[in-house]
PDB file of N, CA and C in Angstrom:
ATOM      1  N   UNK A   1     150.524  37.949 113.984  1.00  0.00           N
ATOM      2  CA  UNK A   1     150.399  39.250 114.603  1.00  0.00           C
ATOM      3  C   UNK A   1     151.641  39.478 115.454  1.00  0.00           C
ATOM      4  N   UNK A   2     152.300  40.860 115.036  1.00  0.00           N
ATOM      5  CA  UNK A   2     153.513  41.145 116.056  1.00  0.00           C
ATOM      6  C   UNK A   2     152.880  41.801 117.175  1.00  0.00           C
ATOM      7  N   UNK A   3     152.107  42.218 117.252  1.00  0.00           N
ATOM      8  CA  UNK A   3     152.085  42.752 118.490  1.00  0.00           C
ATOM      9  C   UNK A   3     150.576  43.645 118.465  1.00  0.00           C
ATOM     10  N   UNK A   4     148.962  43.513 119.336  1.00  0.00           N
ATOM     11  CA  UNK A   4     148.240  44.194 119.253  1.00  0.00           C
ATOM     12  C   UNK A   4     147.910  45.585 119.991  1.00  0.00           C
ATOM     13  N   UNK A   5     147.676  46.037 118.666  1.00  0.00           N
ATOM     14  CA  UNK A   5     147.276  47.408 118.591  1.00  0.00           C
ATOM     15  C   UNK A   5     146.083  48.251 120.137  1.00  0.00           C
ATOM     16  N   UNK A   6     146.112  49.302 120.011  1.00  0.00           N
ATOM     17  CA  UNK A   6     144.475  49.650 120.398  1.00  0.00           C
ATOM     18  C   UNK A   6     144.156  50.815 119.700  1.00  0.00           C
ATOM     19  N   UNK A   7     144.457  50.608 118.414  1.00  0.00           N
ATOM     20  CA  UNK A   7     143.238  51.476 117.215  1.00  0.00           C
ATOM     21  C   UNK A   7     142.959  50.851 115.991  1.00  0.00           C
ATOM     22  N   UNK A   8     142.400  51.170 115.347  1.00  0.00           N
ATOM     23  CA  UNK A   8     142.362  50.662 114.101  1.00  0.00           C
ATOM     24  C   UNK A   8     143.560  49.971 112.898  1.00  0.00           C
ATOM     25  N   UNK A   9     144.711  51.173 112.979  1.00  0.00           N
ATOM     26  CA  UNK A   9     145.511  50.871 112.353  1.00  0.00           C
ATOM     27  C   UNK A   9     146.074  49.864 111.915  1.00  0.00           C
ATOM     28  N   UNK A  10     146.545  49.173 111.033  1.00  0.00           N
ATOM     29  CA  UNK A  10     147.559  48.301 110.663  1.00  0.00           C
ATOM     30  C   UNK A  10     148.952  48.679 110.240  1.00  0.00           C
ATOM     31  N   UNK A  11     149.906  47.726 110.640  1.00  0.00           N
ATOM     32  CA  UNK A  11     151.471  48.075 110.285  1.00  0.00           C
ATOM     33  C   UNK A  11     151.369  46.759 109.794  1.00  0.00           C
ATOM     34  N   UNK A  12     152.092  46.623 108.269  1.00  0.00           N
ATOM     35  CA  UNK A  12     152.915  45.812 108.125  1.00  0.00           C
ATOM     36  C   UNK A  12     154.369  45.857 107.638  1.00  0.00           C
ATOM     37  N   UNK A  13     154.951  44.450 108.454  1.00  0.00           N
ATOM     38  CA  UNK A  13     156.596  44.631 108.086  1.00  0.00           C
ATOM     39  C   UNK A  13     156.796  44.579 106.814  1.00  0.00           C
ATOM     40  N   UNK A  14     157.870  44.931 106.072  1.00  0.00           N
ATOM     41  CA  UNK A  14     158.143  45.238 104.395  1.00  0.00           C
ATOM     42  C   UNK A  14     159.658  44.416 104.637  1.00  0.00           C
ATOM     43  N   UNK A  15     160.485  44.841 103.588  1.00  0.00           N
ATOM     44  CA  UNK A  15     161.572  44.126 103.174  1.00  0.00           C
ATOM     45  C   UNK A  15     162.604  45.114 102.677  1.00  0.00           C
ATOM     46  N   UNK A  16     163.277  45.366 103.238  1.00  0.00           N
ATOM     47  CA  UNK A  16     164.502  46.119 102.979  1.00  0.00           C
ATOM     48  C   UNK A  16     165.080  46.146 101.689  1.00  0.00           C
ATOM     49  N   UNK A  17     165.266  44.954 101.055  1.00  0.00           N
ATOM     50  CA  UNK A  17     165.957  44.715  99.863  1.00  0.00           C
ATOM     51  C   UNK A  17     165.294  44.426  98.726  1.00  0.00           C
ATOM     52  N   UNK A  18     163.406  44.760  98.878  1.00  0.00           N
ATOM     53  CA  UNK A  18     163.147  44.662  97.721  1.00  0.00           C
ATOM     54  C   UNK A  18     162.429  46.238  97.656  1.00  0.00           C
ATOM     55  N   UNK A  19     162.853  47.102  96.786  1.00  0.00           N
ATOM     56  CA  UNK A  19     162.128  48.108  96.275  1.00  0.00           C
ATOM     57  C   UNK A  19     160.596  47.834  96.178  1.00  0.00           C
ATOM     58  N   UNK A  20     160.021  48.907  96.738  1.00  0.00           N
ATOM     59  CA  UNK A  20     158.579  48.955  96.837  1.00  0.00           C
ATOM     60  C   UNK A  20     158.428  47.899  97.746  1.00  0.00           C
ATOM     61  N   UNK A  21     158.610  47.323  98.611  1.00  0.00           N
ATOM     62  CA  UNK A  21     157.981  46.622  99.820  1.00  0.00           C
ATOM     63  C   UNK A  21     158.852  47.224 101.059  1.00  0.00           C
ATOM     64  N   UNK A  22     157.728  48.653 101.241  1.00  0.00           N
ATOM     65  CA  UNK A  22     158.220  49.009 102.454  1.00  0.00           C
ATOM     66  C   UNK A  22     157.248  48.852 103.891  1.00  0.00           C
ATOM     67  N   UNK A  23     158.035  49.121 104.935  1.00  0.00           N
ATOM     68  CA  UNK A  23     157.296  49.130 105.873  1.00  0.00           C
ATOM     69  C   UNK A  23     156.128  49.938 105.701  1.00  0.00           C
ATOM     70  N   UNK A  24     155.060  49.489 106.037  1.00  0.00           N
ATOM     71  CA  UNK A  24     153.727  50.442 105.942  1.00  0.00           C
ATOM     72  C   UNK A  24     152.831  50.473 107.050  1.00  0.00           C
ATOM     73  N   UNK A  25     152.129  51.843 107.780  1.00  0.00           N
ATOM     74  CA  UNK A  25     151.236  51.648 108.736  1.00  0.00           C
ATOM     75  C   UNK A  25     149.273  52.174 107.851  1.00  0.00           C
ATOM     76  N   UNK A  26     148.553  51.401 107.962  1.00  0.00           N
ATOM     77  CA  UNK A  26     147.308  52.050 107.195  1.00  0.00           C
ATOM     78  C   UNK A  26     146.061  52.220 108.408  1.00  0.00           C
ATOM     79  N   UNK A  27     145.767  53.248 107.743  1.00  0.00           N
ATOM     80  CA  UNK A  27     143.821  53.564 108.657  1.00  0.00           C
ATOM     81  C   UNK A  27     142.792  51.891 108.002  1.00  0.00           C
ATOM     82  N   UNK A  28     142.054  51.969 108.177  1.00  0.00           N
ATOM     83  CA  UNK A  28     140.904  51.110 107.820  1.00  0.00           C
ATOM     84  C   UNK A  28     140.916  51.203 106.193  1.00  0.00           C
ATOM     85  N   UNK A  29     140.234  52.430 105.873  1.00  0.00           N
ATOM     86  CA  UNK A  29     140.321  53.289 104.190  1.00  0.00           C
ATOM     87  C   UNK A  29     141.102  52.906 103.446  1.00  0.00           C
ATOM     88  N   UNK A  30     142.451  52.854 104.174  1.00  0.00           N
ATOM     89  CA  UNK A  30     143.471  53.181 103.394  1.00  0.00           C
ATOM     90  C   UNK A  30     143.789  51.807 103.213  1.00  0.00           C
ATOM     91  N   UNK A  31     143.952  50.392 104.362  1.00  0.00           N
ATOM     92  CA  UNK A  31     144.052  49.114 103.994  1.00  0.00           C
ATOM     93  C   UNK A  31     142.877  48.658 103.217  1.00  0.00           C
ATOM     94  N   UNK A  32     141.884  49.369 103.186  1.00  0.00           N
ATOM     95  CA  UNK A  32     141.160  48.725 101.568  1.00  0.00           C
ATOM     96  C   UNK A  32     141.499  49.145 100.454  1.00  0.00           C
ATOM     97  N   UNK A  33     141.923  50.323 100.553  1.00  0.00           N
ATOM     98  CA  UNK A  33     142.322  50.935  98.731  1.00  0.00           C
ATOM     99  C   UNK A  33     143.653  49.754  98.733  1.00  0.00           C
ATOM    100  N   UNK A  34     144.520  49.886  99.452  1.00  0.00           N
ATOM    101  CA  UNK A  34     145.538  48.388  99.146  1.00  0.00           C
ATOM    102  C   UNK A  34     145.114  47.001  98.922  1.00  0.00           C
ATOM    103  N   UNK A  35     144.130  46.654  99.894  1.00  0.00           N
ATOM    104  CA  UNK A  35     143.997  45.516  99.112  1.00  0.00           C
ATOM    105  C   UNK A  35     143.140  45.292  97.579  1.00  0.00           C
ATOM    106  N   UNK A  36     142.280  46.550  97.215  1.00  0.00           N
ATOM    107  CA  UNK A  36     141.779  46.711  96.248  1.00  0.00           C
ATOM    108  C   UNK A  36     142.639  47.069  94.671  1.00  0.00           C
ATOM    109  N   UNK A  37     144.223  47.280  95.357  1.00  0.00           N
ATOM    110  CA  UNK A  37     145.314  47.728  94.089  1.00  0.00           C
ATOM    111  C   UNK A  37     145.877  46.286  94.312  1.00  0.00           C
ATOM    112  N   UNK A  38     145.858  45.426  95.511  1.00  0.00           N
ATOM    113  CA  UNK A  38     146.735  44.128  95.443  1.00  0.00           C
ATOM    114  C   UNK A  38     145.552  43.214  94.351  1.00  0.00           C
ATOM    115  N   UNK A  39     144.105  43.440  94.633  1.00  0.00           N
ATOM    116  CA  UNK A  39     143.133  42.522  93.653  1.00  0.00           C
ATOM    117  C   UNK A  39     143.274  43.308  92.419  1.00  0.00           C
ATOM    118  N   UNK A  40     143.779  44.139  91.872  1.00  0.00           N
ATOM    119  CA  UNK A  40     143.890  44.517  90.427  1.00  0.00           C
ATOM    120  C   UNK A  40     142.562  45.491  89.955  1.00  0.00           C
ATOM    121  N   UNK A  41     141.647  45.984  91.268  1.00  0.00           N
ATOM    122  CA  UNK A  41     140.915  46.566  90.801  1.00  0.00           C
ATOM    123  C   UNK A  41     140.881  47.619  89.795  1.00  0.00           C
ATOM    124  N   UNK A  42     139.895  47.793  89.063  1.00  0.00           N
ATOM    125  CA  UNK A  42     140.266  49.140  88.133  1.00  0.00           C
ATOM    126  C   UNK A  42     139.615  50.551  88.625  1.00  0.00           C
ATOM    127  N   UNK A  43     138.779  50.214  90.272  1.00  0.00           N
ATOM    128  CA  UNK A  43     138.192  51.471  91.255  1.00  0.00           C
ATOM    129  C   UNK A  43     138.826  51.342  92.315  1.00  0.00           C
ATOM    130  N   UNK A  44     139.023  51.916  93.172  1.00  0.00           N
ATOM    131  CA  UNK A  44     138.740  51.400  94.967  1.00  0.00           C
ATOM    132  C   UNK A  44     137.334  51.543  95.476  1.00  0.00           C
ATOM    133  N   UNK A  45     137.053  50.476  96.268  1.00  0.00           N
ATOM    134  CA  UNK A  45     135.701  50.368  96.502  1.00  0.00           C
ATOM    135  C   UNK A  45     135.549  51.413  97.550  1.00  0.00           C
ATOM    136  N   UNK A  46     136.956  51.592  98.211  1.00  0.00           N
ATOM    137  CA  UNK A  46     136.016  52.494  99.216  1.00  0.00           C
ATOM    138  C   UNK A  46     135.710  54.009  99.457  1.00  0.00           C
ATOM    139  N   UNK A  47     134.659  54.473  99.981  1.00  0.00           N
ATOM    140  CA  UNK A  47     133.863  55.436  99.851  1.00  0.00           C
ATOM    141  C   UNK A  47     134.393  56.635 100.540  1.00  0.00           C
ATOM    142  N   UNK A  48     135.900  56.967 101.358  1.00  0.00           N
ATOM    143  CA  UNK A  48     136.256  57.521 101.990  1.00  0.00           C
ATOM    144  C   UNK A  48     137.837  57.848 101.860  1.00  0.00           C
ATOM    145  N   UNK A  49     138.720  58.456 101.884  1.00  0.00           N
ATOM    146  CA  UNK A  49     139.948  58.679 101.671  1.00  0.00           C
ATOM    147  C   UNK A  49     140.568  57.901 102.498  1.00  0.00           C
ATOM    148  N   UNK A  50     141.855  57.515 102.762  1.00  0.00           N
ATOM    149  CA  UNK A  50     142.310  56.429 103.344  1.00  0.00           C
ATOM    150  C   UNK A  50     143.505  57.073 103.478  1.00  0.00           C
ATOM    151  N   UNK A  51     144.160  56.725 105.062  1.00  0.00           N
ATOM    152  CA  UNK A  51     146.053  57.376 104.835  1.00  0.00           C
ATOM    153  C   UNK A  51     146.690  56.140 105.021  1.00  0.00           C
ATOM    154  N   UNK A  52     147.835  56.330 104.766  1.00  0.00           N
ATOM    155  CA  UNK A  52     148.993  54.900 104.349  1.00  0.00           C
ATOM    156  C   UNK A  52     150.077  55.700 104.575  1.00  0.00           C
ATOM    157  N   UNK A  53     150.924  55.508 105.672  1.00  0.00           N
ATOM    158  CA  UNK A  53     152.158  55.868 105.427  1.00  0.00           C
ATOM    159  C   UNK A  53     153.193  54.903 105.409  1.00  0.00           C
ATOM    160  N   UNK A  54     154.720  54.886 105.031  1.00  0.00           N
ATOM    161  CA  UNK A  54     155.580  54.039 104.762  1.00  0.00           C
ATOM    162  C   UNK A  54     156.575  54.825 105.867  1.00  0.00           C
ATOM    163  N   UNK A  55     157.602  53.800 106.232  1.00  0.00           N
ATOM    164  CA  UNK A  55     158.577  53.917 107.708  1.00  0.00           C
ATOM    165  C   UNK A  55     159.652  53.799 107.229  1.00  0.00           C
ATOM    166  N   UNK A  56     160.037  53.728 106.191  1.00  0.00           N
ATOM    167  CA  UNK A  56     161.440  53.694 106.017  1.00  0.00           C
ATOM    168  C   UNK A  56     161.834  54.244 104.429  1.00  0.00           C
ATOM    169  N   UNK A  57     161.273  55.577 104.138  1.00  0.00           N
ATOM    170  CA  UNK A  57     161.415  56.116 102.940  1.00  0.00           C
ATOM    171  C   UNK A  57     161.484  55.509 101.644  1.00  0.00           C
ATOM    172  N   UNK A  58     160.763  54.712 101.846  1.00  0.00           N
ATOM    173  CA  UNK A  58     160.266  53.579 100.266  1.00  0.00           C
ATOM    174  C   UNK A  58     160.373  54.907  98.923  1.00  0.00           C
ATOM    175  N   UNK A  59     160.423  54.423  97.957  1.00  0.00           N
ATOM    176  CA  UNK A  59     160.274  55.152  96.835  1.00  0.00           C
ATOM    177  C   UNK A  59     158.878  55.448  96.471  1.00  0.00           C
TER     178      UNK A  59
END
């Protein structure tokens, strides 16, 4: 942990030099639809829309 929050959110750090691993901050929603595309699901389990944004203009 870099540093705690006081909301829900998550940030994680990304990688500059690899395409598609960008910095990302997610709601609750939105870090399950990710980890549900990192397990290969073929739904997202979860029941609610989710926001995800990226910090450094990822593709």
């Amino acid at each position: 942990m870099l540093q705690q929050g006081t909301n829900s959110w998550v940030c994680v750090p990304g990688n500059e030099y690899i395409i598609g691993a960008a910095d990302m901050c997610a709601d609750p929603m939105g870090m399950q639809w990710m980890v549900d595309v990192m397990n290969k699901r073929p739904k997202p389990s979860n029941a609610a829309p989710g926001l995800i944004y990226m910090l450094n203009g990822a593709i």
